[in-house]
Protein backbone atom coordinates (compact mmCIF):
# COMPACT_ATOMS: atom_id res chain seq x y z
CA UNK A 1 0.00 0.00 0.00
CA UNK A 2 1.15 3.37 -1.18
CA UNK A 3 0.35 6.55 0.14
CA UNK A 4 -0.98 10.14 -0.53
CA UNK A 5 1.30 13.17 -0.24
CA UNK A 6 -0.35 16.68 -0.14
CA UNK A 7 0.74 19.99 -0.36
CA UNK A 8 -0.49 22.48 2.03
CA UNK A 9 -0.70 26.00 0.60
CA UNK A 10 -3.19 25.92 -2.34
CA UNK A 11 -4.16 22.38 -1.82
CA UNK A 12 -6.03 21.87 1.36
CA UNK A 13 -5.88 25.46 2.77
CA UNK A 14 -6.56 28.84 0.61
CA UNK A 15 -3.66 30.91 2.48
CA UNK A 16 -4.24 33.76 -0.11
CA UNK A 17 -4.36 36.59 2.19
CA UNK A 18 -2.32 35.99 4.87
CA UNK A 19 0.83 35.06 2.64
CA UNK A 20 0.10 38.74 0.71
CA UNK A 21 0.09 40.27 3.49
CA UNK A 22 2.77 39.07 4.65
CA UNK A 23 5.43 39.15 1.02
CA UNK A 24 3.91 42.52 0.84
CA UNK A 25 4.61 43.23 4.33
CA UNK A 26 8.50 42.05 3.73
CA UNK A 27 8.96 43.74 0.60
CA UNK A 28 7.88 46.99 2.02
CA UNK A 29 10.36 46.71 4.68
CA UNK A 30 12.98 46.28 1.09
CA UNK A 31 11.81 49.48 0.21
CA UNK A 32 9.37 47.92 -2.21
CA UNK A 33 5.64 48.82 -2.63
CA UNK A 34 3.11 46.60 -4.19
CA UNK A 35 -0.21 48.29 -4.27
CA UNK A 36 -2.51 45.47 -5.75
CA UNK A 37 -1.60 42.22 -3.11
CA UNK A 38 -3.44 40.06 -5.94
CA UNK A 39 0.00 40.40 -7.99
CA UNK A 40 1.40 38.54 -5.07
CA UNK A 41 -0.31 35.68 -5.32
CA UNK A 42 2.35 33.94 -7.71
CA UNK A 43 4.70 33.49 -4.28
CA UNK A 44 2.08 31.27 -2.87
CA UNK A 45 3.49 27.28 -3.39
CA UNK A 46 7.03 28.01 -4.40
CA UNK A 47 10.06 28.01 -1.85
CA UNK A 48 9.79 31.46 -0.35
CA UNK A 49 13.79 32.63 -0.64
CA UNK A 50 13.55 31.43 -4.43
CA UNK A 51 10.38 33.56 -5.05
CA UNK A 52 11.69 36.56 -3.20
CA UNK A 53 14.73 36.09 -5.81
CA UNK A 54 12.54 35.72 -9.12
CA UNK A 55 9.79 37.51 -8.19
CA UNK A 56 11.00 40.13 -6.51
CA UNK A 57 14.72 40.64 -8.02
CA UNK A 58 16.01 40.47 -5.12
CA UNK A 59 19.59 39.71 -4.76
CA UNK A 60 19.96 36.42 -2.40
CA UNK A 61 20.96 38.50 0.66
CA UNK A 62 18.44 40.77 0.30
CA UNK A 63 15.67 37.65 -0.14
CA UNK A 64 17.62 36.21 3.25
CA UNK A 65 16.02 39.13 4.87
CA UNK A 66 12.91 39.49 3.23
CA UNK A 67 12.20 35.99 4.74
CA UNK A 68 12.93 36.54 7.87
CA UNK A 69 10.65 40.05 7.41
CA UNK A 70 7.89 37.81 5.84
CA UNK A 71 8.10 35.72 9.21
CA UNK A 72 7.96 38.87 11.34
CA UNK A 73 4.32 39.45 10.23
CA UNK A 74 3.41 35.64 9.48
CA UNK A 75 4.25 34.54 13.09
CA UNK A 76 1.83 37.73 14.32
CA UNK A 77 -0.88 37.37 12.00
CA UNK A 78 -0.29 35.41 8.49
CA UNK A 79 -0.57 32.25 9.68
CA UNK A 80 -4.10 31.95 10.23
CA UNK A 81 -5.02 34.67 7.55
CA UNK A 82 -5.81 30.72 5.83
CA UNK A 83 -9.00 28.48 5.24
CA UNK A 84 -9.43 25.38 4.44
CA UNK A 85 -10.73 24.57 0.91
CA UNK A 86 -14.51 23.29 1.16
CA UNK A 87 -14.64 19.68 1.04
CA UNK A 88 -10.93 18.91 2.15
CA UNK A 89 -12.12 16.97 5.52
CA UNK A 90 -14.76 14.87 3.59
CA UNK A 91 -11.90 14.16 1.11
CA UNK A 92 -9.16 13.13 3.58
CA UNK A 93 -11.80 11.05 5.54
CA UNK A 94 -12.89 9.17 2.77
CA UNK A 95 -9.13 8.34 1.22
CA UNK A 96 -8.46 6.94 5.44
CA UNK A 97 -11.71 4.92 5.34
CA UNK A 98 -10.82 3.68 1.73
CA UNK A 99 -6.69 2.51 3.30
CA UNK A 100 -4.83 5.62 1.86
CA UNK A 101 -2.00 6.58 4.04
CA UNK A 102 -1.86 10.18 4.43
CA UNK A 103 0.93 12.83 5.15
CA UNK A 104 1.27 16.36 4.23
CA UNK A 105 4.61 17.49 1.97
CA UNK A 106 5.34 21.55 2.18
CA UNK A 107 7.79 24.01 1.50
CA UNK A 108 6.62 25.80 4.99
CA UNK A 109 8.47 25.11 7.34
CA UNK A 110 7.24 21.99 9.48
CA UNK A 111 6.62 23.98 12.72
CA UNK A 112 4.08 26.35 10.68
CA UNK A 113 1.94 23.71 8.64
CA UNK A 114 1.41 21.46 12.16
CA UNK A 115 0.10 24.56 13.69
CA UNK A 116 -1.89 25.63 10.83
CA UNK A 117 -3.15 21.63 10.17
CA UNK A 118 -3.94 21.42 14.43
CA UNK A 119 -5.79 24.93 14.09
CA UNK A 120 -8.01 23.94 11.43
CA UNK A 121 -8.41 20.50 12.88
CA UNK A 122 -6.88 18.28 9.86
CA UNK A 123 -4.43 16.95 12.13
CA UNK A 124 -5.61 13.44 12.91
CA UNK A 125 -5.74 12.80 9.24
CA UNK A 126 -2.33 12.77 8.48
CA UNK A 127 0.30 10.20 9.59
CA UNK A 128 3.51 12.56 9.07
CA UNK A 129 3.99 16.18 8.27
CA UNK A 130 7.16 16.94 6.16
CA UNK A 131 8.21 20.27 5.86
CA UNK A 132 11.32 22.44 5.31
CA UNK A 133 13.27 23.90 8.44
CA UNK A 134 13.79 27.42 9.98
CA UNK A 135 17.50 27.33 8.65
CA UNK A 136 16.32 27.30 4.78
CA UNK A 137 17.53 23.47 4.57
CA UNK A 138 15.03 21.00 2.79
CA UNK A 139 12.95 23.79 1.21
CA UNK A 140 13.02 22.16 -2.36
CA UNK A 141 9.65 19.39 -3.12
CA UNK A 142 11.98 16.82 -3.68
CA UNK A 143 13.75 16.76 -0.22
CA UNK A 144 10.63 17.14 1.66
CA UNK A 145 8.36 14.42 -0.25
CA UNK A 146 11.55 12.28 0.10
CA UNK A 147 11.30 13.55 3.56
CA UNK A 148 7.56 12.19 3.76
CA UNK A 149 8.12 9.10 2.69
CA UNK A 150 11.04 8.43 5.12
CA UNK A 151 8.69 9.34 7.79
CA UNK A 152 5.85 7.00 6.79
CA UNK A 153 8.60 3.97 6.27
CA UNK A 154 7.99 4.02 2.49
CA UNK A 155 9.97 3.58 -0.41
CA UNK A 156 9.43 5.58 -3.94
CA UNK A 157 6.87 3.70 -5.50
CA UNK A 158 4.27 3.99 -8.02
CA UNK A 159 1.25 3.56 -5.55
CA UNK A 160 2.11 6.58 -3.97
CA UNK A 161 0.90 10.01 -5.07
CA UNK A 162 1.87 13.37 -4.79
CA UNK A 163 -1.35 15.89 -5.38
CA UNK A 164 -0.43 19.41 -5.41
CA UNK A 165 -1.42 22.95 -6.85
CA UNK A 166 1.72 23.95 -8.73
CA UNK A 167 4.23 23.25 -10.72
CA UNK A 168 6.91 22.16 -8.45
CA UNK A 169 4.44 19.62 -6.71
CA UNK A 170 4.82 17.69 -10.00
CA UNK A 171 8.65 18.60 -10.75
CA UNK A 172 9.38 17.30 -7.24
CA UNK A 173 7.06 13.47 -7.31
CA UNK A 174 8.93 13.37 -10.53
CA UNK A 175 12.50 13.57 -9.42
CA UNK A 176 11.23 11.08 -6.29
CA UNK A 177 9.72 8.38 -8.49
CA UNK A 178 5.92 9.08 -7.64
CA UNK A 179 2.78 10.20 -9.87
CA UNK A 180 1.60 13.62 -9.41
CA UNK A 181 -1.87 14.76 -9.25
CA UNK A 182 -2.23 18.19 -10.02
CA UNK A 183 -5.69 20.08 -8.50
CA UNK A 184 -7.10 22.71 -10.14
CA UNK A 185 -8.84 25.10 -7.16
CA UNK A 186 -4.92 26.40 -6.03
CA UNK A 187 -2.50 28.77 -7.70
CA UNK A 188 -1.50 26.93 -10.40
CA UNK A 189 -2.54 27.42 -14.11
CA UNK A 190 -3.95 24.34 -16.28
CA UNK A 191 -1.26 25.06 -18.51
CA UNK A 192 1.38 25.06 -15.91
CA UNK A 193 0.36 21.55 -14.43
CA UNK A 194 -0.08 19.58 -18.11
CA UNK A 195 3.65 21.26 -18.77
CA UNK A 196 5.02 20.03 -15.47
CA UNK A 197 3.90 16.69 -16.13
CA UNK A 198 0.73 16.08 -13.75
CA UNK A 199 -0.87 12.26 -14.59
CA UNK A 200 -4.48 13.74 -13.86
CA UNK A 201 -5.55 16.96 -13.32
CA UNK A 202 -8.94 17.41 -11.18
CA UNK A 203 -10.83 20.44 -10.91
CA UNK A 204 -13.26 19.81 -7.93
CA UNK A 205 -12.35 18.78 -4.57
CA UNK A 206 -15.28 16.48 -4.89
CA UNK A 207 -13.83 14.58 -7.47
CA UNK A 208 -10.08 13.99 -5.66
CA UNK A 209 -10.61 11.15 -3.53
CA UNK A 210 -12.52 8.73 -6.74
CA UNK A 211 -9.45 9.85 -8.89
CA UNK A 212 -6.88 8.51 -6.69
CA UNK A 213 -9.03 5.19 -6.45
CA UNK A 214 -8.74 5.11 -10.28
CA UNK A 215 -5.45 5.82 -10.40
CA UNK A 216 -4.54 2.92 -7.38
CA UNK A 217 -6.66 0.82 -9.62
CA UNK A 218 -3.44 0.81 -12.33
CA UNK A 219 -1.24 -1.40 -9.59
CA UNK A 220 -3.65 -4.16 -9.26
């Protein structure tokens, strides 16, 4: 038996506003102002130091600080600026009931997504959270759903998935050896998800859990 990897951001929270407000929040304190916080919305997904590099041209210094400016106003009030997607809990019940093994694969750092998953009460659904650290060490999808498997005692296999919003959900179960599932109600563009490689795409939460039967259905 495989498992099911999730992302966090885009995937089974909608952290929209609270990760504006807080890259807006850090870029201000670079000097830079960014008047429409729906322009930001490209940083949600992504390792945060790499996005304030491409995204916000800043040098890698400068993006060492803007991180730690981001956390400044994250910690306070970012965190929970976050809901959980409409139908997540009926999802992630019905994958446990049907044998999936669950865990949760991020960029955020591990300390962050266990709050946010123990806030919203999605906790008990999940055998092991992976995440990157404080430090900037395992930020990339790779490490941390390599990370996720360790933690659930699993080796890369093709009966476990990785479903994500963007394109470096997909990028990273490649590099692992998994399939990736890309959703459609994140951050990510259609066309972004069929270029990364995604298996299935699925555009309703409603729909995720009787995909991933179909596609377990493939090992038997």
């Amino acid at each position: 038996m495989g498992a099911a990897l999730f992302d966090l951001d885009g995937t089974l929270t909608d952290p929209k506003d609270g990760i504006t407000r807080s890259v807006h929040y850090a870029l201000k304190a670079q000097g830079l102002l960014v008047e429409d916080l729906d322009t930001l919305v490209s940083y949600i997904g992504p390792p945060l130091h790499d996005s304030f590099v491409r995204l916000g041209r800043l040098s890698p210094a400068d993006a060492t600080t803007a991180v730690a400016s981001y956390r400044e106003y994250f910690v306070e009030k970012g965190i929970f600026e976050n809901r959980v997607f409409p139908g997540v809990p009926e999802c992630l019940a019905a994958l446990r009931s049907n044998g999936w093994r669950l865990a949760v694969a991020t960029s955020k750092p591990t300390m962050f997504a266990q709050q946010i998953l123990d806030h919203f009460s999605l906790s008990d659904y999940f055998e092991f959270v992976a995440g990157s650290e404080l430090d900037g060490t395992r930020v990339h999808k790779h490490e941390v759903i390599s990370h996720a498997l360790e933690g659930l005692d699993l080796s890369p296999s093709s009966t476990s998935i990785m479903i994500g919003d963007r394109e470096h959900d997909i990028f990273g179960a490649r590099r692992v050896g998994l399939r990736a599932v890309g959703v459609m109600w994140g951050y990510g563009s259609r066309s972004e998800l069929v270029a990364a490689g995604a298996d299935r795409l699925v555009e309703d939460v409603t729909d995720l859990a009787s995909e991933l039967e179909l596609l377990r259905s493939v090992d038997r």
